[in-house]
Protein backbone atom coordinates (compact mmCIF):
# COMPACT_ATOMS: atom_id res chain seq x y z
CA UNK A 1 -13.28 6.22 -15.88
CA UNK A 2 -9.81 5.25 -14.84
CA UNK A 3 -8.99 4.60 -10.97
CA UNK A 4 -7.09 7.30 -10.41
CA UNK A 5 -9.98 9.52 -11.87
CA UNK A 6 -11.65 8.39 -9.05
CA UNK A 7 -9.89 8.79 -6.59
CA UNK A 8 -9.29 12.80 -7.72
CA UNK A 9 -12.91 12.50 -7.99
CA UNK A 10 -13.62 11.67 -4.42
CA UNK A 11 -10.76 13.97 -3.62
CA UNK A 12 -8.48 11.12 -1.99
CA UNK A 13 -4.97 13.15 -2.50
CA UNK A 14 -3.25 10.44 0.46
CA UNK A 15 -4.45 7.61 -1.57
CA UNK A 16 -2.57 4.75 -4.47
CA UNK A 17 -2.41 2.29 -5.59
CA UNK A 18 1.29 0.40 -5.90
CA UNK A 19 1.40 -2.07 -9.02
CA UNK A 20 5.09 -2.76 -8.94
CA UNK A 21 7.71 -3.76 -5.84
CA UNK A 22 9.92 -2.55 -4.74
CA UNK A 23 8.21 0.63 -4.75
CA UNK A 24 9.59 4.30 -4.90
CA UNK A 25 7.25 6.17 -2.53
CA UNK A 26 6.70 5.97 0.96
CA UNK A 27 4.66 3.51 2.36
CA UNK A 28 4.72 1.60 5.64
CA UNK A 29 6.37 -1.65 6.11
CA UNK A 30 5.56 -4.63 8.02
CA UNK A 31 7.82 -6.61 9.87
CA UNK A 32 8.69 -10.53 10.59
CA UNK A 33 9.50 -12.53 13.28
CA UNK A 34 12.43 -15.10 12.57
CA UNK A 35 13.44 -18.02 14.18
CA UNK A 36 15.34 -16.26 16.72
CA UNK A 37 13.32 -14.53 17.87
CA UNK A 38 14.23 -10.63 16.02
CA UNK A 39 12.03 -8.68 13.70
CA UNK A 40 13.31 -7.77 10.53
CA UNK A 41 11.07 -5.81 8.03
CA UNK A 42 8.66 -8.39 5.43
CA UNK A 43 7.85 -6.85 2.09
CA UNK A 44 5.21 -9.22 0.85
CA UNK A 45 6.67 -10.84 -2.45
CA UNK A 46 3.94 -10.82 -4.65
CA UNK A 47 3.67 -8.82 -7.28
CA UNK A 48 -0.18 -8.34 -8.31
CA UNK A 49 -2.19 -5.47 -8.09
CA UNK A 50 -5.29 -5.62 -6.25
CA UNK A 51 -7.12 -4.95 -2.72
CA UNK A 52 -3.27 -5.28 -1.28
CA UNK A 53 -1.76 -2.92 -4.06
CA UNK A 54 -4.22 0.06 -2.40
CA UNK A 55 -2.49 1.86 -0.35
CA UNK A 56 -4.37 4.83 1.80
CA UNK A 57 -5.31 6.75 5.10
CA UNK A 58 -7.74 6.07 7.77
CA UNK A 59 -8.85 9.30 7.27
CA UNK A 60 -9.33 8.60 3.43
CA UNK A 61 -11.05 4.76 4.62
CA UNK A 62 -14.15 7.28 6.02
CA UNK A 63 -14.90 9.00 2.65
């Protein structure tokens, strides 16, 4: 069964999982600190999919 079968499975319609960056859809952004002291947003530069390519809810993390 593929992953995204299960996730339709256990009806997760807020949850996906990003293989590629930049990405197209929406997704929340963190943000750096640099030396002087502003924050500028961080997209993580890695490029792997995997527990960090998931991206969900909380409500979804309770199912």
């Amino acid at each position: 069964m593929l992953i995204l079968d299960h996730l339709n499975y256990l009806n997760m319609k807020h949850t996906t999982i990003v293989d590629c960056y930049p990405t197209t859809i929406s997704i929340a952004s963190g943000y750096l600190k640099n030396e002087q002291g502003a924050y500028g947003i961080y997209e993580s530069p890695r490029e792997h999919t995997g527990d960090g390519g998931v991206h969900t809810t909380v409500e979804e993390l309770v199912k």
